[in-house]
N, C-alpha and C. Protein backbone atom coordinates (compact mmCIF):
# COMPACT_ATOMS: atom_id res chain seq x y z
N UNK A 1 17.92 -0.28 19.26
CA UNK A 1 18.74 -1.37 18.74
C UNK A 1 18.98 -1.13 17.25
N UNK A 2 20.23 -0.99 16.91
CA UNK A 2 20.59 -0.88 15.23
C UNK A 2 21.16 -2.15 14.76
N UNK A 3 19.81 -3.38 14.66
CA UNK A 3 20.30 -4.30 14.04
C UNK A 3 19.87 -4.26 12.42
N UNK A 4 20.96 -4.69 11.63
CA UNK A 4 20.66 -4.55 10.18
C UNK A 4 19.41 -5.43 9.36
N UNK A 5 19.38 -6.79 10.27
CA UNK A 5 18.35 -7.98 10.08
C UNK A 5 17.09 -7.35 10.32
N UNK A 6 17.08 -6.99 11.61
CA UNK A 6 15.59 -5.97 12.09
C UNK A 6 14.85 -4.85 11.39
N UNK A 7 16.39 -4.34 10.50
CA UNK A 7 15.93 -3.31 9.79
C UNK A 7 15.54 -3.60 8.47
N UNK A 8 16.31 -4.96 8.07
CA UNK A 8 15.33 -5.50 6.42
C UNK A 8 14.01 -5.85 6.77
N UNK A 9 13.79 -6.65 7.68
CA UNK A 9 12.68 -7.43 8.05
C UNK A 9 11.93 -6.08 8.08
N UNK A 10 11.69 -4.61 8.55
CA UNK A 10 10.65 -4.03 8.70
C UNK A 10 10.68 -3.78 7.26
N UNK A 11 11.75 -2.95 6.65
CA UNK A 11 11.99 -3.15 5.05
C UNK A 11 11.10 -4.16 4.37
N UNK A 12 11.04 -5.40 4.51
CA UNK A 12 10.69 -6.28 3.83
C UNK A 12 9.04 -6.08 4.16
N UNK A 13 8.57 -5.99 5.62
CA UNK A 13 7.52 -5.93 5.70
C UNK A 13 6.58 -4.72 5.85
N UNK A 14 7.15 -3.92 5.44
CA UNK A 14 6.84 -3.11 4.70
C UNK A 14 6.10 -2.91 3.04
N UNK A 15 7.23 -3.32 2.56
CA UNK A 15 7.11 -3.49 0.82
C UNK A 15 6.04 -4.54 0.94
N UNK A 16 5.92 -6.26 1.57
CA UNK A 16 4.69 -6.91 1.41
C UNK A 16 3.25 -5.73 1.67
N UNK A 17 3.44 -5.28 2.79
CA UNK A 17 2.10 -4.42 3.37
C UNK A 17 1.79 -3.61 1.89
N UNK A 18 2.45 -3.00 1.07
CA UNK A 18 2.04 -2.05 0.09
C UNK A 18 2.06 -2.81 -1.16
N UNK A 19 2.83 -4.57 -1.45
CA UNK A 19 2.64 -5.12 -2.20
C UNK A 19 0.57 -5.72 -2.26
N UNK A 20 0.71 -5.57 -0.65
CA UNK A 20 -0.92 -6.34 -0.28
C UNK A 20 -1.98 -5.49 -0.78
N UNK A 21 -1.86 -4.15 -0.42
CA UNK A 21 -2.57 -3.60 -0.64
C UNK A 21 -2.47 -3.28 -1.93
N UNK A 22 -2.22 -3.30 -3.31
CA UNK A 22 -2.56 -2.81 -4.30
C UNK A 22 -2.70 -4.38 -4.89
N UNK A 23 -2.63 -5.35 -4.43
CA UNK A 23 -3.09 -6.69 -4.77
C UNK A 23 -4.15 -7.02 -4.25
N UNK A 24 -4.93 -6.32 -3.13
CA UNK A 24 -6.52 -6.27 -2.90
C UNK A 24 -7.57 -5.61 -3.28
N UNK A 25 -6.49 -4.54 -3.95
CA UNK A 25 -7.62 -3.66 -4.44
C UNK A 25 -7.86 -4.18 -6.25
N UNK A 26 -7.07 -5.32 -6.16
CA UNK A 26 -7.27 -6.08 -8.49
C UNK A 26 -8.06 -7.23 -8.20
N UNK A 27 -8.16 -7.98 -7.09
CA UNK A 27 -8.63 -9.35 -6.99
C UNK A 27 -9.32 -9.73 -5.96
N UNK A 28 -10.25 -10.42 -6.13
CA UNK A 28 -11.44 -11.05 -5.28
C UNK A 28 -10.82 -11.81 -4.38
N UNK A 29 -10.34 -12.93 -4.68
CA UNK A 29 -9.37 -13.96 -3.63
C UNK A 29 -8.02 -13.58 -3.47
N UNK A 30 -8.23 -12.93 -2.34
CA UNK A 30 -6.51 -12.48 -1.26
C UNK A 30 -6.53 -13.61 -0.70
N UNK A 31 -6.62 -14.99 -0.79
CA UNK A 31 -6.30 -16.05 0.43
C UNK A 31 -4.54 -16.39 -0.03
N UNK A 32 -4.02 -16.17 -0.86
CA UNK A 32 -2.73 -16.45 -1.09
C UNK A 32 -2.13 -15.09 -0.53
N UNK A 33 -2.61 -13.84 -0.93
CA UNK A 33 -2.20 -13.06 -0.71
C UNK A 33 -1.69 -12.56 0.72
N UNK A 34 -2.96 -13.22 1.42
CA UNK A 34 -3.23 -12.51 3.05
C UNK A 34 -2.27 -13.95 4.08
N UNK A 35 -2.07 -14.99 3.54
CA UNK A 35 -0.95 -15.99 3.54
C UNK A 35 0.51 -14.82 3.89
N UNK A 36 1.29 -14.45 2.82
CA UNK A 36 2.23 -14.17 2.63
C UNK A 36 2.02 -12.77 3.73
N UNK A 37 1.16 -11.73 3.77
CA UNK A 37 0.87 -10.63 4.68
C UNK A 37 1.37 -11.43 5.89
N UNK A 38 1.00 -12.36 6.39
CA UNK A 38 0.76 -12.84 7.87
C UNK A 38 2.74 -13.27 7.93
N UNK A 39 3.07 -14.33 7.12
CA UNK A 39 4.13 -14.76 7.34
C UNK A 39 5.35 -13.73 7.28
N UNK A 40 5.28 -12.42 6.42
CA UNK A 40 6.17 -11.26 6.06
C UNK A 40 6.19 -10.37 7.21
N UNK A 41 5.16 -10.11 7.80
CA UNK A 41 4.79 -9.13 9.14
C UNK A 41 5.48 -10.17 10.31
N UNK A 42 5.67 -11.27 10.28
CA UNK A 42 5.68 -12.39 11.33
C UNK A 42 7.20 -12.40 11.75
N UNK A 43 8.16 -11.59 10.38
CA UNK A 43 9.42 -12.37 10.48
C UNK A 43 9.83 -11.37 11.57
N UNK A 44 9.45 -9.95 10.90
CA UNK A 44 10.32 -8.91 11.52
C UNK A 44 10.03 -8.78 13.50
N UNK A 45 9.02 -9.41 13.70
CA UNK A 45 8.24 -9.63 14.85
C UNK A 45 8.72 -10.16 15.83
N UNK A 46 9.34 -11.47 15.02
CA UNK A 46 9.30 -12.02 15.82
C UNK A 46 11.22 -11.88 15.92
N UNK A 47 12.00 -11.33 15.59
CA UNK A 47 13.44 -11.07 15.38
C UNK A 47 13.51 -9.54 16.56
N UNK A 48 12.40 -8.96 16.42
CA UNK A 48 12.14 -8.19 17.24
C UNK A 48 12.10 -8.40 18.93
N UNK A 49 11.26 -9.81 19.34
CA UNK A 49 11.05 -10.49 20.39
C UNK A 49 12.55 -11.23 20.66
N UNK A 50 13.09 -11.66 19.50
CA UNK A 50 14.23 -12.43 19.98
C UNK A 50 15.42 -11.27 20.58
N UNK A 51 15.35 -10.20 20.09
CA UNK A 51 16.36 -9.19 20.64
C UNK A 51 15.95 -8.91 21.99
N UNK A 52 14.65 -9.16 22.63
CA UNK A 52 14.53 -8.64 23.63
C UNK A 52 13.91 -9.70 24.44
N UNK A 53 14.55 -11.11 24.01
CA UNK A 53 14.47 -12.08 24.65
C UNK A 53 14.64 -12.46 26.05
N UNK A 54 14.54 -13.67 26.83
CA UNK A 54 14.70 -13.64 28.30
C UNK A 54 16.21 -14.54 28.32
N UNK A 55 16.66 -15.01 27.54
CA UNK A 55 17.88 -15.93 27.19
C UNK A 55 18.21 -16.02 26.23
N UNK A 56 19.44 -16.81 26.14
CA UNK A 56 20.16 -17.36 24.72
C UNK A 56 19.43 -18.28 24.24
N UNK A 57 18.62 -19.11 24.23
CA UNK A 57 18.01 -20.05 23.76
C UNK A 57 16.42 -19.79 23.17
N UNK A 58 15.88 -18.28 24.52
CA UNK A 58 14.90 -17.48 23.82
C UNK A 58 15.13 -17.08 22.41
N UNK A 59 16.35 -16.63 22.41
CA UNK A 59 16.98 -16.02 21.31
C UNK A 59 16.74 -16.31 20.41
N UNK A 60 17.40 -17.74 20.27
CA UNK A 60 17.65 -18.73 19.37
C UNK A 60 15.84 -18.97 18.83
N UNK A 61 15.26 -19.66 19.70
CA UNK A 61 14.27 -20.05 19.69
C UNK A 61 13.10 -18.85 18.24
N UNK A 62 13.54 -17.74 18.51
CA UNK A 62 12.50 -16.41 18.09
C UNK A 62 13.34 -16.64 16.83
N UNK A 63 14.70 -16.90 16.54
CA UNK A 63 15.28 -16.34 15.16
C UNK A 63 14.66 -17.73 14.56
N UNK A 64 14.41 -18.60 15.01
CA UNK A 64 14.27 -19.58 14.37
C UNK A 64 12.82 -19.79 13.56
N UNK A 65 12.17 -19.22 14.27
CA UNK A 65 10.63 -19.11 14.16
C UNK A 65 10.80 -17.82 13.00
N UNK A 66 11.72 -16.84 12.64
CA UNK A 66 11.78 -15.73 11.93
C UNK A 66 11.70 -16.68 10.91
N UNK A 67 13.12 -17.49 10.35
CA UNK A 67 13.76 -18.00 9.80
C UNK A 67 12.21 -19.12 9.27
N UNK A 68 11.40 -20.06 10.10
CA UNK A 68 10.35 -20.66 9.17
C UNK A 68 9.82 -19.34 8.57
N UNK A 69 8.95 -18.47 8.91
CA UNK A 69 8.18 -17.38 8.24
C UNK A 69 8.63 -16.87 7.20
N UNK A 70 10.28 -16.62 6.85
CA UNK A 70 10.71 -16.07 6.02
C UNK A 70 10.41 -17.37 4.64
N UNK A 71 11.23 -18.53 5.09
CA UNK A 71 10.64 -19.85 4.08
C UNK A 71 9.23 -19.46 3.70
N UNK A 72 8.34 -19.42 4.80
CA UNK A 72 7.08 -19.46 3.95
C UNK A 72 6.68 -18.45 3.17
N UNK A 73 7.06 -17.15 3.26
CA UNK A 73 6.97 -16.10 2.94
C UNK A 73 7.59 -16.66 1.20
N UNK A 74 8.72 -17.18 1.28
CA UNK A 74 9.04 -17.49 -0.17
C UNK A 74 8.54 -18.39 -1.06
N UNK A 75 7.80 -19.06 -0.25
CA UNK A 75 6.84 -20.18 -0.93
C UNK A 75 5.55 -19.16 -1.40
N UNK A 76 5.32 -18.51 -0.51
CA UNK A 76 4.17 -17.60 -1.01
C UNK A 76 4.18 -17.02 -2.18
N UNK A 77 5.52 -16.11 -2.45
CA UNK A 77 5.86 -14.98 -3.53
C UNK A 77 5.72 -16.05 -4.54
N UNK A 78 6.97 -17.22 -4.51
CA UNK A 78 6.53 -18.22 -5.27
C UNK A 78 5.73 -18.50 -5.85
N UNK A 79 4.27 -18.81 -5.30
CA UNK A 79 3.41 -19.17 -5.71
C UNK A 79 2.60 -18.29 -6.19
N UNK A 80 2.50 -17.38 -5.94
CA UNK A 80 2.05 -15.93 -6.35
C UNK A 80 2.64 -15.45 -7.92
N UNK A 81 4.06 -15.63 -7.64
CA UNK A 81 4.80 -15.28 -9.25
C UNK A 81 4.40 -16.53 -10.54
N UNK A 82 4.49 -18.29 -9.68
CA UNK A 82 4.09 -18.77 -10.68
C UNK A 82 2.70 -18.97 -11.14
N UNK A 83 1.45 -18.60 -10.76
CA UNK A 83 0.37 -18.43 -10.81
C UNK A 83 0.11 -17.24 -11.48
N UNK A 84 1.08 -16.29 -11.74
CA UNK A 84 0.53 -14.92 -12.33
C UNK A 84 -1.02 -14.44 -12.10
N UNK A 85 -1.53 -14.51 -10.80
CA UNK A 85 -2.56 -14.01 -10.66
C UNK A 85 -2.91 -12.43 -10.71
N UNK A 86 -1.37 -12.15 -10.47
CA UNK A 86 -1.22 -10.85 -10.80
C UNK A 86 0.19 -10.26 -11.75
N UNK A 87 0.23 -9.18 -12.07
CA UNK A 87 1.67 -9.26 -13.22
C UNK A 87 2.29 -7.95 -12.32
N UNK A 88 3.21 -8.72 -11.60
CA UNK A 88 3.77 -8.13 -10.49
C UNK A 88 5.62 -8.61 -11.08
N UNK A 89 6.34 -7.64 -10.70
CA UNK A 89 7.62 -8.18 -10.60
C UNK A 89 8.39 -8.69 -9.33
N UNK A 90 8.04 -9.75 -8.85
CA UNK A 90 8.57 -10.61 -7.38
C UNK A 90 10.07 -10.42 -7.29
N UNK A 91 11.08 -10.27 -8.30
CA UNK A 91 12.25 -10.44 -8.18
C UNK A 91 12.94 -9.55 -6.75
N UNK A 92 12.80 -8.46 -6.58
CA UNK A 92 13.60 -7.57 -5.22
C UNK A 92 12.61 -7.88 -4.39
N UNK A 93 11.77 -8.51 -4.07
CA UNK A 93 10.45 -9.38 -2.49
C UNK A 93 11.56 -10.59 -2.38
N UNK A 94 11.43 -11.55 -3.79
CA UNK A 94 12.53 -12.61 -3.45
C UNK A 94 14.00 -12.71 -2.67
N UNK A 95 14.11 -11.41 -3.63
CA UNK A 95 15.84 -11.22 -3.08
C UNK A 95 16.02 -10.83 -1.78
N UNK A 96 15.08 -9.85 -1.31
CA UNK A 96 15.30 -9.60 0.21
C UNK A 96 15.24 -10.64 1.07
N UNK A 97 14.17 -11.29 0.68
CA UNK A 97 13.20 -12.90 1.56
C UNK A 97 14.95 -13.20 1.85
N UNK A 98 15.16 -13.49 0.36
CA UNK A 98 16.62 -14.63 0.44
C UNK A 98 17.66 -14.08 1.20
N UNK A 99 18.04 -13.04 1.05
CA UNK A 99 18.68 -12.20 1.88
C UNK A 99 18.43 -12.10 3.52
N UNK A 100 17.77 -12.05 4.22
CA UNK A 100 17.36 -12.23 5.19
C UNK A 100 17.09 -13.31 6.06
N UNK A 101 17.25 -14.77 4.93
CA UNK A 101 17.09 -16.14 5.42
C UNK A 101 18.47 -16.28 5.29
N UNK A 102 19.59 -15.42 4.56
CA UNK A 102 20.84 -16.45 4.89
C UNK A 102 21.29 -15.07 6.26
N UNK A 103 20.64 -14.01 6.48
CA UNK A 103 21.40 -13.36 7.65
C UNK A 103 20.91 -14.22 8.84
N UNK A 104 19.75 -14.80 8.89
CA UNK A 104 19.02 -15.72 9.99
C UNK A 104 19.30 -16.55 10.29
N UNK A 105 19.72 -17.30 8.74
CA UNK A 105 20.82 -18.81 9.29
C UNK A 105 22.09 -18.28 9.67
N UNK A 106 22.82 -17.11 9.68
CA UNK A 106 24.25 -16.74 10.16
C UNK A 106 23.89 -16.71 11.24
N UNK A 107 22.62 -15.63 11.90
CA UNK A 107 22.61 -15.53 13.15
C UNK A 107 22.53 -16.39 14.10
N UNK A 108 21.77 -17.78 13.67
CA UNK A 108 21.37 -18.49 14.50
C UNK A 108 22.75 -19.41 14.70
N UNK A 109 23.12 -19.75 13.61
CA UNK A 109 24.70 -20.28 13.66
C UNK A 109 25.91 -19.71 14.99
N UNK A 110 25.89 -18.53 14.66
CA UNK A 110 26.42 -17.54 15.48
C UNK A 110 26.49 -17.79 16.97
N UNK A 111 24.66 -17.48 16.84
CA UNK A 111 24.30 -18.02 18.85
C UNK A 111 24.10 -18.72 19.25
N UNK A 112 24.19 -20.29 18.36
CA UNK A 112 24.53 -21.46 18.85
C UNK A 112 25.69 -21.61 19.29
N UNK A 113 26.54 -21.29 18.24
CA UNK A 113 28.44 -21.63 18.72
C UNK A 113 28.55 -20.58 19.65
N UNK A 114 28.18 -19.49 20.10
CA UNK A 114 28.64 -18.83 21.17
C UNK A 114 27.84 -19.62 22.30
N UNK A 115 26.40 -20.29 22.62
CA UNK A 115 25.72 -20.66 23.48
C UNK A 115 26.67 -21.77 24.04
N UNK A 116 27.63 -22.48 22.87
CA UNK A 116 28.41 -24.13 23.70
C UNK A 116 29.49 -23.33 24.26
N UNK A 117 29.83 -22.38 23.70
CA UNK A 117 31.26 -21.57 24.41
C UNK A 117 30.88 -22.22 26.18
């Protein structure tokens, strides 16, 4: 499958996985950290499941669940950037996050109005 969404999301969760790891190896408390791991690994996962869904509503259902993870994922970086627990530059984590939440809201838009067709 050459979807472009599928392919940021591993993109994205990717860069968290190597953002995690050099943010575990400076600091004692990863509980914010290992937060954002779970929700970043979660998106591409589950966009993954929705492509190889059992229906249109499966579909729907999986992008939607992408689409919370990605939110939380940005609450995370968020909170991560305004806490400076670490002196990290969040700006291209953000931009993808954001990037990827408005391809999620297109998609889901998308396979709703095709689902009333």
């Amino acid at each position: 499958m050459n979807s472009p969404l599928l392919k940021k999301s591993l993109d994205f969760a990717t860069k968290i996985v190597l953002f995690y790891e050099d943010y575990s190896k400076t600091r004692k408390d990863t509980t914010i950290a290992k937060q954002l791991l779970r929700s970043a690994t979660s998106v591409g996962a589950n966009i993954n499941e929705a492509i190889y869904g059992n229906s249109k509503a499966d579909f729907i259902s999986k992008l939607h669940i992408s689409l919370k993870e990605t939110s939380e994922s940005i609450y995370w970086l968020t909170l991560l950037e305004k806490t400076k627990l670490i002196d990290y530059n969040f700006d291209d984590l953000l931009s993808l996050a954001e990037e990827i939440k408005r391809m999620l809201i297109s998609s889901i838009n998308t396979a709703k109005s095709k689902q009333m067709e």
